[in-house]
Protein backbone atom coordinates (compact mmCIF):
# COMPACT_ATOMS: atom_id res chain seq x y z
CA UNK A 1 13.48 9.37 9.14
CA UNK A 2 14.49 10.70 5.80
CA UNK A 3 13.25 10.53 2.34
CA UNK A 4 14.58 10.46 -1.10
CA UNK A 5 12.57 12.28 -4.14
CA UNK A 6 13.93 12.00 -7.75
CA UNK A 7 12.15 12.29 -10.82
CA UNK A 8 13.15 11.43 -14.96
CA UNK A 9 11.64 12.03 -17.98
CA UNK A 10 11.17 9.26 -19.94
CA UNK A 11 10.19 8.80 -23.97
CA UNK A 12 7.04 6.71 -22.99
CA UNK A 13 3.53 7.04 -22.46
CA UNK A 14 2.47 6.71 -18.32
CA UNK A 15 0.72 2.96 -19.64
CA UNK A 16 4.78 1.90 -21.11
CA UNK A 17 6.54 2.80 -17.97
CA UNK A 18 3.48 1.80 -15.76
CA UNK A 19 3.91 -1.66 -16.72
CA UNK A 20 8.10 -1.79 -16.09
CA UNK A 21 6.59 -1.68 -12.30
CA UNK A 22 4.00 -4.16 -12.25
CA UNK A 23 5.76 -6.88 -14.84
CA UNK A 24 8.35 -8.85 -13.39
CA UNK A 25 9.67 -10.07 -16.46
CA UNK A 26 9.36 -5.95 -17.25
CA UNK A 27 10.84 -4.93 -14.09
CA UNK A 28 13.79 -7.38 -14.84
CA UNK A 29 15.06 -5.43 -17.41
CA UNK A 30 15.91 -2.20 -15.83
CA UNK A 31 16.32 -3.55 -11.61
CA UNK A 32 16.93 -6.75 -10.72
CA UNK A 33 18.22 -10.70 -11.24
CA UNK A 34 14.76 -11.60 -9.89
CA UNK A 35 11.17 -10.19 -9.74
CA UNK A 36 8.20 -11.44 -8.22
CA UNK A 37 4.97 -8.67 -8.40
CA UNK A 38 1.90 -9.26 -7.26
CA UNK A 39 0.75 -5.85 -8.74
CA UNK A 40 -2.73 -5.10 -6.22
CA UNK A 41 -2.97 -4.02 -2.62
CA UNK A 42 -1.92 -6.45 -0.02
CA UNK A 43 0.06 -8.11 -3.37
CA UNK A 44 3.13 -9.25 -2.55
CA UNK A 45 6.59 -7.18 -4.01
CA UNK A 46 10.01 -8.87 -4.25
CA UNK A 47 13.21 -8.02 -5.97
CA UNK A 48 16.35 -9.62 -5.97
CA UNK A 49 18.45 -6.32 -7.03
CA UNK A 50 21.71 -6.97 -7.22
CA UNK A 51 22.03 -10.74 -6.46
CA UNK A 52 22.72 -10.23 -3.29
CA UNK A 53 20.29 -7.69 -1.44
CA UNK A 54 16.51 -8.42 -1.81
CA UNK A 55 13.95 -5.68 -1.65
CA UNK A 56 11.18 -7.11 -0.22
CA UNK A 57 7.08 -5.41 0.83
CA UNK A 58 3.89 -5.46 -0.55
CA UNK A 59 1.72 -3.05 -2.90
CA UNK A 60 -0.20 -0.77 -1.47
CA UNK A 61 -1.88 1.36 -4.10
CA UNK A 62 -2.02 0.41 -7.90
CA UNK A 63 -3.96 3.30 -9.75
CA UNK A 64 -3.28 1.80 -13.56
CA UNK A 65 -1.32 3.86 -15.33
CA UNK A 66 -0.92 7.50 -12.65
CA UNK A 67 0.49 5.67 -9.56
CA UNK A 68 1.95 2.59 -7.59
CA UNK A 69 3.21 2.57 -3.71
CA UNK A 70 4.44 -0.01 -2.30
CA UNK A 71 6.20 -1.08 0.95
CA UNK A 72 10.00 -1.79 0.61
CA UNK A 73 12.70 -3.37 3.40
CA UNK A 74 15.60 -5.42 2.63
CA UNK A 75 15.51 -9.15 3.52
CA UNK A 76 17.63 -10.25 6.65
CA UNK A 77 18.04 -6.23 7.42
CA UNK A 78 17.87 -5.13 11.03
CA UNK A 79 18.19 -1.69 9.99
CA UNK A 80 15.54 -1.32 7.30
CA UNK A 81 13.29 -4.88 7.53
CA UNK A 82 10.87 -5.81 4.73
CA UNK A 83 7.79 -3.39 4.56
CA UNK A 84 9.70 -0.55 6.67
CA UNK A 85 9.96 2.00 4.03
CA UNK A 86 7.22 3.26 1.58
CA UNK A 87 7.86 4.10 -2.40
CA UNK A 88 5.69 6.01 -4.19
CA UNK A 89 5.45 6.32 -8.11
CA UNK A 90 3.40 8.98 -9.75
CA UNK A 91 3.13 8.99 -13.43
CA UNK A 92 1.95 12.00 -15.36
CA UNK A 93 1.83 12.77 -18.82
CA UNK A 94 4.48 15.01 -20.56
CA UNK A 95 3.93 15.35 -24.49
CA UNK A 96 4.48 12.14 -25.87
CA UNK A 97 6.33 11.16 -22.88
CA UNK A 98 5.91 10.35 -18.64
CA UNK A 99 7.46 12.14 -15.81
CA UNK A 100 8.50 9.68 -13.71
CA UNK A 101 8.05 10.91 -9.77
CA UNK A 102 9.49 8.42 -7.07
CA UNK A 103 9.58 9.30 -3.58
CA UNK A 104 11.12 6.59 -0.99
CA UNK A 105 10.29 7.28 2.11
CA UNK A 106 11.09 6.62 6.38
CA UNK A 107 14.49 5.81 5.37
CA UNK A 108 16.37 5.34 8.21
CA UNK A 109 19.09 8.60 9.36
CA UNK A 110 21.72 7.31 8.79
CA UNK A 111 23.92 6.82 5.14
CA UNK A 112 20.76 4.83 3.86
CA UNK A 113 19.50 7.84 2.11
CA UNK A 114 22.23 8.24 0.22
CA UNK A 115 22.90 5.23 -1.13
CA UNK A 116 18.91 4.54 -1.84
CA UNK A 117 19.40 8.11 -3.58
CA UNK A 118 22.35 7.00 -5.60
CA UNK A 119 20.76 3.56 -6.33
CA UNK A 120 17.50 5.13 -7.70
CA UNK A 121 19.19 7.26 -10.04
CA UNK A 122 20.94 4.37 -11.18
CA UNK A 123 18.10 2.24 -11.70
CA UNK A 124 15.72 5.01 -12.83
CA UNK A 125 18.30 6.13 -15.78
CA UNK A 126 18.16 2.45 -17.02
CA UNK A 127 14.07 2.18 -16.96
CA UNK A 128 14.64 5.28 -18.86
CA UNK A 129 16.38 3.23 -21.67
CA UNK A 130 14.37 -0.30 -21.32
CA UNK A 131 10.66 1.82 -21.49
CA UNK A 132 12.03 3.48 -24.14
CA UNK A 133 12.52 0.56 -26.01
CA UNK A 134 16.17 -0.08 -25.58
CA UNK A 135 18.48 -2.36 -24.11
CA UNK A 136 20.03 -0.68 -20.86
CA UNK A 137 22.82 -3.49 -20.87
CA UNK A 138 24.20 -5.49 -18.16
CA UNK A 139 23.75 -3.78 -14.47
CA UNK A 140 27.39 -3.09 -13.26
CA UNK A 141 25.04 -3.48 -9.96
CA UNK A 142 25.21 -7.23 -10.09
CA UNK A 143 27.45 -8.83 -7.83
CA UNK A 144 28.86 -12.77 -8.80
């Protein structure tokens, strides 16, 4: 198993960028055609990311404003099946803004690494725009 660990800076306090995870309407604007959150453990976490691939699991930890984990698989997916993986946010204060800590972990070893890697630096650089109070733009992500 492999894990991915990649961390931002964002002009936000920890309770702005808290909410872009919990808030599917929030969570919308920065990952996803679709959100459904059901932001406490045992809730239930779905994302339709691209139109096509839905990240499905359920929350595990929700420490209000400092920290969210949830379980993440994609829908259909032999390789990686809803609740396989494990995500971990930690927010902690910076100045008048939030490092943003996100670990994914028990990826499988194979390419899945990488392109989680890639697709969380994607997605984190546009929460960094939407928390900030900006509009990242359409997701080249989206297919159809």
């Amino acid at each position: 198993m492999t894990d991915v660990d990649v961390s931002i800076r964002i002009d936000a306090s920890p309770s702005t960028v808290f909410q872009y995870f919990v808030d599917p309407e929030r969570m919308r604007r920065w990952m996803g055609v679709t959100a459904d959150a059901d932001p406490r453990p045992g809730g239930a976490y779905r994302v339709n990311v691209n139109g096509r691939d839905v990240a499905v699991g359920d929350y595990v930890e929700v420490q209000p404003d400092r920290r969210i984990v949830w379980t993440w698989g994609w829908d259909g997916s032999d390789n990686m099946p809803p609740g396989s993986t494990r995500v971990e946010v930690t927010l902690s204060s910076d100045g008048d803004g939030t490092l943003v800590r996100l670990v994914h972990s028990g990826l499988p070893d194979d390419d899945s690494a990488k392109r989680h890697r890639e697709g969380w630096d994607h997605y984190l650089g546009r929460l960094e725009v939407a928390a900030g109070g900006l509009e990242p733009g359409p997701d080249p992500y989206i297919v159809g």
